[in-house]
Protein backbone atom coordinates (compact mmCIF):
# COMPACT_ATOMS: atom_id res chain seq x y z
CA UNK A 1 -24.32 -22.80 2.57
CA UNK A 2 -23.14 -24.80 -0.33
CA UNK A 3 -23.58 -22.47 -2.87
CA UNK A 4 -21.63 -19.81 -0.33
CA UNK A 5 -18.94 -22.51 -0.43
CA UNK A 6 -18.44 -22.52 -3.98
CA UNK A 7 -18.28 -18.73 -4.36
CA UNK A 8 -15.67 -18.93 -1.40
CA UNK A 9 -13.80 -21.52 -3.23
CA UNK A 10 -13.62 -19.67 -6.10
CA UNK A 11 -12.77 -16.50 -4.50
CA UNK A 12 -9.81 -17.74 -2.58
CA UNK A 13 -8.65 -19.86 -5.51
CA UNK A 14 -9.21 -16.17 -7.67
CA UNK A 15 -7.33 -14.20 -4.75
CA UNK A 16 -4.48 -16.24 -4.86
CA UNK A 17 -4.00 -15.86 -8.26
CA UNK A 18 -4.38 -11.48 -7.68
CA UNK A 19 -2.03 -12.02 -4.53
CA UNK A 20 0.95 -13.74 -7.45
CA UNK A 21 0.17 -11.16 -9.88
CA UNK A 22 0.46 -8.57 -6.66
CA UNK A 23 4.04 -10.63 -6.50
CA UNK A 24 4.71 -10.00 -10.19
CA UNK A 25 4.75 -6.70 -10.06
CA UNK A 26 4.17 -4.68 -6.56
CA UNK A 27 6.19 -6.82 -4.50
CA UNK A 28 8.93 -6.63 -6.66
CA UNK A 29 9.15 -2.92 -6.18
CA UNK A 30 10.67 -3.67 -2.61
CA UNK A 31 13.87 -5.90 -3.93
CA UNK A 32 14.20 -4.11 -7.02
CA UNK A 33 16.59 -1.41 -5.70
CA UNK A 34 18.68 -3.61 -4.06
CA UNK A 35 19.24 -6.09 -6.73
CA UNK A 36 20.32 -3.05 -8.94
CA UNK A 37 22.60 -2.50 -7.08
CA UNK A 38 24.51 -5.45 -6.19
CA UNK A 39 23.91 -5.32 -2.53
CA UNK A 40 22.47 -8.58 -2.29
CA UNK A 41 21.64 -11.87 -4.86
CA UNK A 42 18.24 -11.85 -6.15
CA UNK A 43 17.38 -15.00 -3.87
CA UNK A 44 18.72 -13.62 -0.84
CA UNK A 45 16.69 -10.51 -2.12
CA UNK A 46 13.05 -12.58 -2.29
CA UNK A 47 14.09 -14.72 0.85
CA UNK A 48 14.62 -11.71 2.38
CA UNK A 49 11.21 -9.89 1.36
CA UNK A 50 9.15 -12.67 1.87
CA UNK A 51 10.09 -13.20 5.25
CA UNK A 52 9.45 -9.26 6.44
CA UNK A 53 6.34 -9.61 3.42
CA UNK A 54 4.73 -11.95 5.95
CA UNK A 55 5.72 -10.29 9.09
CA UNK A 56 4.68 -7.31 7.76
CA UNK A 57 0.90 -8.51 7.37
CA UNK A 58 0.78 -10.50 10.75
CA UNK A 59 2.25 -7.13 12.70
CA UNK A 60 -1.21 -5.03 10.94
CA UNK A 61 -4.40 -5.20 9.38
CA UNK A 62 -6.27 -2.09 9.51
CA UNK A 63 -5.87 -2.22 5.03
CA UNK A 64 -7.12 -5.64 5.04
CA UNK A 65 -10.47 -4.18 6.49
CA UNK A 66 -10.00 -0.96 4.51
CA UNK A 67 -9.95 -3.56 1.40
CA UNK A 68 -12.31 -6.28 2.48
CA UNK A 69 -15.49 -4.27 3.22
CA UNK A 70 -14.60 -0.57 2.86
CA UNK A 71 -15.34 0.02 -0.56
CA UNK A 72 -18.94 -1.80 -0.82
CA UNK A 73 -19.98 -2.80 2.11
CA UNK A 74 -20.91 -6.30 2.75
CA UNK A 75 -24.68 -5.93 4.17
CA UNK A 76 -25.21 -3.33 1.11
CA UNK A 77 -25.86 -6.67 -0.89
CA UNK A 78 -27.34 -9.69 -0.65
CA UNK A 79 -24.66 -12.35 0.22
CA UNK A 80 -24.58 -14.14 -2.99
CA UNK A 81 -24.44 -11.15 -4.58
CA UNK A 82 -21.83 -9.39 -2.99
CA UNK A 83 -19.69 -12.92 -3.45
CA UNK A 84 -20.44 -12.62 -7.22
CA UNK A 85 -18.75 -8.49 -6.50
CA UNK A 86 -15.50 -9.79 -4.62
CA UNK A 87 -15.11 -12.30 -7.84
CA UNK A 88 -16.04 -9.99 -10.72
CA UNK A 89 -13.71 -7.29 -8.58
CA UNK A 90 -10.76 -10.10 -8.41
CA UNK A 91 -11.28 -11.21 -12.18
CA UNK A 92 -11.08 -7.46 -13.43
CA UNK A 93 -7.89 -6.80 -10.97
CA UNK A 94 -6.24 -10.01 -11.95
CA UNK A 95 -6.94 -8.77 -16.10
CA UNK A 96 -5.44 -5.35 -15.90
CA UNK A 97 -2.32 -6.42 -13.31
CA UNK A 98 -1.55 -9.23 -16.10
CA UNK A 99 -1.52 -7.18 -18.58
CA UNK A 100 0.42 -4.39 -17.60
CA UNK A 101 3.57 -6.68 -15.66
CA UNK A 102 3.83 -8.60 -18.97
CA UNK A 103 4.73 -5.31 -20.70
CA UNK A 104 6.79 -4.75 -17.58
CA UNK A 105 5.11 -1.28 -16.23
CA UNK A 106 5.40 -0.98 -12.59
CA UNK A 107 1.31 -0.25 -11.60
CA UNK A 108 -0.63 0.36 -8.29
CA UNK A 109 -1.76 -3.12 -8.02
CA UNK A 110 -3.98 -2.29 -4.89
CA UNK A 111 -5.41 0.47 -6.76
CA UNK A 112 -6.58 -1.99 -9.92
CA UNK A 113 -7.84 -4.22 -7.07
CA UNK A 114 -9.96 -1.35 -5.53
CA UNK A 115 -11.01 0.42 -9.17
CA UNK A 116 -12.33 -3.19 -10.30
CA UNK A 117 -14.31 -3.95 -6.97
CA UNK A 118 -15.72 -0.03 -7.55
CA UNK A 119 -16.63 -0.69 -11.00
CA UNK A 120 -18.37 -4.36 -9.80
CA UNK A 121 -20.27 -3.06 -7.01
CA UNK A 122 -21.84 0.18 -9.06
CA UNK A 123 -22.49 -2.47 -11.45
CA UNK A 124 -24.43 -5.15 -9.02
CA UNK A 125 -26.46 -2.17 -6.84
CA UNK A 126 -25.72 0.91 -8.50
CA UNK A 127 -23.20 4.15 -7.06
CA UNK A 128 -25.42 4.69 -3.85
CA UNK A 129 -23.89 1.55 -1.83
CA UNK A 130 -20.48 2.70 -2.81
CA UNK A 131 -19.02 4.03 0.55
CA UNK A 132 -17.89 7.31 -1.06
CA UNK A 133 -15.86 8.76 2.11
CA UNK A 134 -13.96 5.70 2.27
CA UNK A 135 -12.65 5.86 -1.26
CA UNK A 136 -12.09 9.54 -0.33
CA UNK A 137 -10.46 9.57 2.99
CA UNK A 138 -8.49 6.64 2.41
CA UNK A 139 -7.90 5.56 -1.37
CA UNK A 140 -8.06 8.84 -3.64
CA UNK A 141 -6.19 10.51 -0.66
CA UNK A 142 -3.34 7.97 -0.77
CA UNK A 143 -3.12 8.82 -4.36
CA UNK A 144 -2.26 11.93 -3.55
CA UNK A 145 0.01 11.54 -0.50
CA UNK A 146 2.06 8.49 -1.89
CA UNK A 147 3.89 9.68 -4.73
CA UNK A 148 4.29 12.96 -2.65
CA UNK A 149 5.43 11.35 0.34
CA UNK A 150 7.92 9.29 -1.48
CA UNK A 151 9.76 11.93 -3.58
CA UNK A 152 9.81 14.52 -0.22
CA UNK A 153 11.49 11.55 1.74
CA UNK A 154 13.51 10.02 -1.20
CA UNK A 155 14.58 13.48 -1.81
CA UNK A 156 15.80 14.42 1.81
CA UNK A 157 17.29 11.28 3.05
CA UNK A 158 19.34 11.27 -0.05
CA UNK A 159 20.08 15.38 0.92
CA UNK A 160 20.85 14.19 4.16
CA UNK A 161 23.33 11.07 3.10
CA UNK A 162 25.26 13.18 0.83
CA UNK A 163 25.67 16.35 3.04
CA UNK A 164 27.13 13.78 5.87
CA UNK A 165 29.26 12.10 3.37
CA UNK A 166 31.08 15.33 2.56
CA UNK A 167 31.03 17.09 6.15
CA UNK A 168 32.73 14.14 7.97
CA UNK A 169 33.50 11.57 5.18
CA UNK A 170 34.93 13.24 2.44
CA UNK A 171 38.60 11.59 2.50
CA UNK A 172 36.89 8.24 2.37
CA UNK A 173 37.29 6.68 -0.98
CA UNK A 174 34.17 5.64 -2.87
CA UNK A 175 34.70 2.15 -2.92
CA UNK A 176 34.45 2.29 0.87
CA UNK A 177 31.60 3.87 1.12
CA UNK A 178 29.57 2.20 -1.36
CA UNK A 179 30.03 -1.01 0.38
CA UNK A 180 29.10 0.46 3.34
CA UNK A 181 25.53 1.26 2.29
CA UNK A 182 25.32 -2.20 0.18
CA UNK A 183 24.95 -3.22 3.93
CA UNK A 184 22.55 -0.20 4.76
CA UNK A 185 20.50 -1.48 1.64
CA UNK A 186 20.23 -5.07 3.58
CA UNK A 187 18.09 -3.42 6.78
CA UNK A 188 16.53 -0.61 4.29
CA UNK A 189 14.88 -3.37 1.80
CA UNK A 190 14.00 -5.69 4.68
CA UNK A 191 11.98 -2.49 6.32
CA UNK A 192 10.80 -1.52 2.46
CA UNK A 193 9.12 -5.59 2.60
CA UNK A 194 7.95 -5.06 5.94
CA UNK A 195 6.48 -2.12 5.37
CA UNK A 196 4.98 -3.59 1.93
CA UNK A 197 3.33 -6.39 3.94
CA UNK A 198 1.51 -3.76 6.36
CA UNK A 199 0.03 -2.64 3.17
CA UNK A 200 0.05 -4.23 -0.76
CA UNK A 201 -0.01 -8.20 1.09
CA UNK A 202 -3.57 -7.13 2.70
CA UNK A 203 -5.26 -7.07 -0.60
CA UNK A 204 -5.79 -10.44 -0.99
CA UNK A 205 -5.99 -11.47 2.91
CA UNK A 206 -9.24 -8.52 3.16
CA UNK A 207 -11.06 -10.09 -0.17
CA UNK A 208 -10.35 -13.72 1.55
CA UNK A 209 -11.30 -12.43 4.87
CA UNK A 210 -14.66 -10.88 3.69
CA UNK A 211 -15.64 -13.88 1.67
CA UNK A 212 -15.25 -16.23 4.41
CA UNK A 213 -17.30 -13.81 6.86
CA UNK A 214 -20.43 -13.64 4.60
CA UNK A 215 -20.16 -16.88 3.31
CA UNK A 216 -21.03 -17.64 6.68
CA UNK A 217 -17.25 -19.66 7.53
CA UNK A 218 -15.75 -16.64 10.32
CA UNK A 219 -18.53 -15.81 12.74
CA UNK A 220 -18.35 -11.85 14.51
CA UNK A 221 -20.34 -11.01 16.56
CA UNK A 222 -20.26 -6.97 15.96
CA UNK A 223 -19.98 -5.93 11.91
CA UNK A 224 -17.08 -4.05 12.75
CA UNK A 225 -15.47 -7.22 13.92
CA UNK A 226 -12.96 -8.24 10.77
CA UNK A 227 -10.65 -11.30 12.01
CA UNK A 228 -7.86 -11.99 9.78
CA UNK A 229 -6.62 -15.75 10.51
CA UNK A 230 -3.52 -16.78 11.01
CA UNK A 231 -3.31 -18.98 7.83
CA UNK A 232 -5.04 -16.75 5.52
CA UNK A 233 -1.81 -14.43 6.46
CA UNK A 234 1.01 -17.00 6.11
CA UNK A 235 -1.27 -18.11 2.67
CA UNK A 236 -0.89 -14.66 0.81
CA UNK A 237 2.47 -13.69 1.68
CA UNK A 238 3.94 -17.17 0.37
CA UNK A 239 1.99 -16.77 -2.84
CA UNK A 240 2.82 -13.30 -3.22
CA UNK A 241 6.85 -14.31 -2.74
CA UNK A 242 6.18 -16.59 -5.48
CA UNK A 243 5.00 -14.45 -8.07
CA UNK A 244 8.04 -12.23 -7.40
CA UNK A 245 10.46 -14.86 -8.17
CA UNK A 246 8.83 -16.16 -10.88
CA UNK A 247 7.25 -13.24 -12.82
CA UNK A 248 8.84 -10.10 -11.23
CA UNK A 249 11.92 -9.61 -13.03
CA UNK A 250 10.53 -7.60 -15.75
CA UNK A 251 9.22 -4.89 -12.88
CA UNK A 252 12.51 -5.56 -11.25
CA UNK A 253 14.36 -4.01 -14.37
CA UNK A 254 12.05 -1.02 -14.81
CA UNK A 255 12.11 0.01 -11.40
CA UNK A 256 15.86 -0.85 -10.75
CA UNK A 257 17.47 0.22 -13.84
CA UNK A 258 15.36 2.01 -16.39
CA UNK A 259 14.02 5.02 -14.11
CA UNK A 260 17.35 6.17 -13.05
CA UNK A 261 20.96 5.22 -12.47
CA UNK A 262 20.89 3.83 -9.24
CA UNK A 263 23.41 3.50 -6.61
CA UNK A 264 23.70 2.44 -3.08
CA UNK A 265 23.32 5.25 -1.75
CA UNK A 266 20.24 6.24 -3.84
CA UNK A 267 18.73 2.86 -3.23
CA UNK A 268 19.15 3.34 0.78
CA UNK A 269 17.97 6.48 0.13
CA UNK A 270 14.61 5.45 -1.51
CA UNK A 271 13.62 2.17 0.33
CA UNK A 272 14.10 4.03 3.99
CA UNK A 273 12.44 6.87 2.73
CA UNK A 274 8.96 4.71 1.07
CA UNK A 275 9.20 2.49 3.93
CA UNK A 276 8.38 5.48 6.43
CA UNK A 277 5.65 7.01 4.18
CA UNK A 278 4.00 3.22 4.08
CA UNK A 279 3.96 2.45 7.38
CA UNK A 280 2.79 6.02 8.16
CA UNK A 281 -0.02 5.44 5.79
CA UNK A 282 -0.81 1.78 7.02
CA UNK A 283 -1.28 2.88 10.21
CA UNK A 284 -4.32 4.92 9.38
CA UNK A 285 -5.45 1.86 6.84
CA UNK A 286 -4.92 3.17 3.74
CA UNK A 287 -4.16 0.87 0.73
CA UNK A 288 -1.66 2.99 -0.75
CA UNK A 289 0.19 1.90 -4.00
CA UNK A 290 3.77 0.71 -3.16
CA UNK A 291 4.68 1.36 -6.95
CA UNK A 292 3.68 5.24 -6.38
CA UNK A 293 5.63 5.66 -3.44
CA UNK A 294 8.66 3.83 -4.24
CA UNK A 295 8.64 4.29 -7.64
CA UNK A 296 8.73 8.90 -7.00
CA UNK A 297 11.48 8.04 -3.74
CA UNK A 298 13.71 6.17 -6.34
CA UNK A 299 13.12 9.48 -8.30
CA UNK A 300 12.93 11.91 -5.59
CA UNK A 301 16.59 10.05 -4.36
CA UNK A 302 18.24 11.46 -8.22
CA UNK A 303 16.10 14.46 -8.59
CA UNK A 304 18.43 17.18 -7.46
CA UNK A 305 21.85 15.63 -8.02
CA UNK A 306 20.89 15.19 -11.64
CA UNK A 307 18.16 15.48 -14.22
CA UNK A 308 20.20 13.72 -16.53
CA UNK A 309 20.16 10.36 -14.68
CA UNK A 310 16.87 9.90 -14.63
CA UNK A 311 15.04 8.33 -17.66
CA UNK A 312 11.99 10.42 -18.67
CA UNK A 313 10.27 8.59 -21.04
CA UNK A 314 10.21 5.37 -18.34
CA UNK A 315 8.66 7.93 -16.08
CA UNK A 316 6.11 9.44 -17.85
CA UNK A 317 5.19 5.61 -18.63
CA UNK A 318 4.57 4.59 -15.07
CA UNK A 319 2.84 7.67 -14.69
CA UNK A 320 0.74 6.97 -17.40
CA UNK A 321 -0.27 3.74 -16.37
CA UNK A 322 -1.34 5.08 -12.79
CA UNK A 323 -3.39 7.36 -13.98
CA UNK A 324 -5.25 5.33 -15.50
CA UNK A 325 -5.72 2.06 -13.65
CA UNK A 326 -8.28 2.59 -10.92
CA UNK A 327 -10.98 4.14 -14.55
CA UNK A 328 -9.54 0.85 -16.41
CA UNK A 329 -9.89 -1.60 -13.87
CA UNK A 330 -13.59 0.18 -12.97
CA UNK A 331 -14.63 -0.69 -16.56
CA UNK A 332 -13.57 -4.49 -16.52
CA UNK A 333 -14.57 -5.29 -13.21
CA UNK A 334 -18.01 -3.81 -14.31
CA UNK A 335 -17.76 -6.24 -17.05
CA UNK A 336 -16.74 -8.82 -15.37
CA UNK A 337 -19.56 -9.12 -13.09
CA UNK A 338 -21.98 -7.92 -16.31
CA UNK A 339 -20.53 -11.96 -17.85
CA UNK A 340 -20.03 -13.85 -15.00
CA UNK A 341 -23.98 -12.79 -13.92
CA UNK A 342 -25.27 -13.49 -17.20
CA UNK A 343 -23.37 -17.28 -17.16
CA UNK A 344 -24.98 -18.12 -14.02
């Protein structure tokens, strides 16, 4: 039990530190919009997020689960191995997220989480206890549906706002109407955060909540069983806030400013639209990337009014850097746990 306890410890302490980074740069996909565009301060922005962050995660778990024990399952491994998996997973995750929101490149931070525990776990027993349908009903298929679902809904709300603005408000003068969705923007980037913390704020709570149930500290009584508490919740989503108003800003720019010229209307537009494909996605307890879907509805929101306003070479660049992060973060968490094995 004690040497449980220090893997736990060091796991939760390791956790936090993803769940900031998480902060840094995928939580600050769900203010971004509406800082660019003036509809609200950036700390009424964050106070704002955090709050629905944390309701978000208390409302649903099902990606906390998904997260926790759906990638390598916990009885595949011995305990203390497995613990030494969720670390090595956390260290490689926590590497590749750091890197890549000090350059400022908006990444799929749940994704680097989920490539490092892959590349950990086929590490520590090999690709046979690597659930395999899991990863492919529920990760490498959000993948796919994300930026999809995000451009498709980006793309017709902001079809929809603009045919309704010229069928019945098309004497109304700009100014008018662009304050008018500055206060659309407030309920549309409070439902983009909630809809985050159904999803991106479960990362950390499932890595917490698995350590503490083989460490022996949460007892079920049925494997399925995966009981989130209360504190771990309010824990991650007030760490996360922080790492959004301390590091985000960087993230903030790229997805606010540099991948299109973003109004109000656009920025409704987008966070309505990603919020709907998250939840949707959520639901079924898939840990989709938040920077995918956000990132192509911000897109998605410019795409047929004009090719010019959107910035190509800041697109291609995200894209870039989702591609490759679940391979990457495979490859250091398999390191990882290769060092922290051999220093033990």
């Amino acid at each position: 039990m004690e040497s449980a306890l220090g893997f736990v410890i060091v796991i939760i302490s390791l956790a936090l530190i993803y769940d900031f980074l998480n902060g840094a740069n995928d939580s600050a996909n769900a203010i971004a919009t509406v800082i660019a565009t003036k509809a609200l301060t950036p700390l009424k922005a964050l106070a704002l997020a955090s709050f629905f962050n944390v309701l978000g995660a208390f409302v649903f778990t099902a990606v906390a689960k998904t997260v926790g024990k759906g990638i390598v399952p916990p009885g595949a491994l011995p305990p203390n191995i497995f613990l030494l998996v969720l670390i090595s997973g956390l260290l490689g995750a926590i590497i590749w997220t750091y890197i890549c929101t000090s350059f400022g490149i908006p990444i799929s931070v749940t994704h680097s989480l989920v490539g490092a525990i892959l590349g950990a776990g086929i590490v520590a027993g090999g690709t046979g206890i690597v659930q395999w349908k899991v990863l492919n009903d529920k990760v490498f298929l959000a993948i796919a549906l994300g930026p999809f679902a995000g451009f498709i809904a980006g793309a017709l709300l902001f079809s929809l706002i603009s045919w309704l603005l010229y069928l019945f408000f098309k004497n109304t003068p700009a100014t008018e109407s662009e304050g008018a969705f500055k206060k659309l923007q407030i309920i549309s980037s409070s439902f983009m955060a909630f809809s985050h913390g159904m999803n991106d704020t479960q990362n950390a709570m499932g890595i917490i909540t698995a350590a503490l149930i083989t460490g022996g500290f949460i007892l079920v009584e049925h494997p399925e069983q995966f009981p989130v508490l209360w504190w771990v919740k309010i824990m991650c989503g007030s760490v996360m806030a922080l790492g959004t108003f301390l590091m985000g800003w960087k993230v903030i720019r790229t997805m606010g400013w540099r991948l299109t010229k973003l109004e109000s209307k656009h920025g409704f537009a987008a966070e309505t639209g990603a919020g709907l494909a998250v939840v949707a996605v959520s639901v079924a307890g898939m840990p989709v990337s938040t920077t995918h879907v956000i990132g192509s509805a911000v897109i998605g929101g410019t795409f047929f009014q004009s090719l010019r306003r959107i910035r190509w070479p800041e697109v291609w660049r995200m894209l870039t850097a989702w591609v490759i992060t679940i391979p990457l973060a495979a490859v250091i968490g398999g390191a990882a746990y290769w060092v922290v094995e051999l220093s033990l």
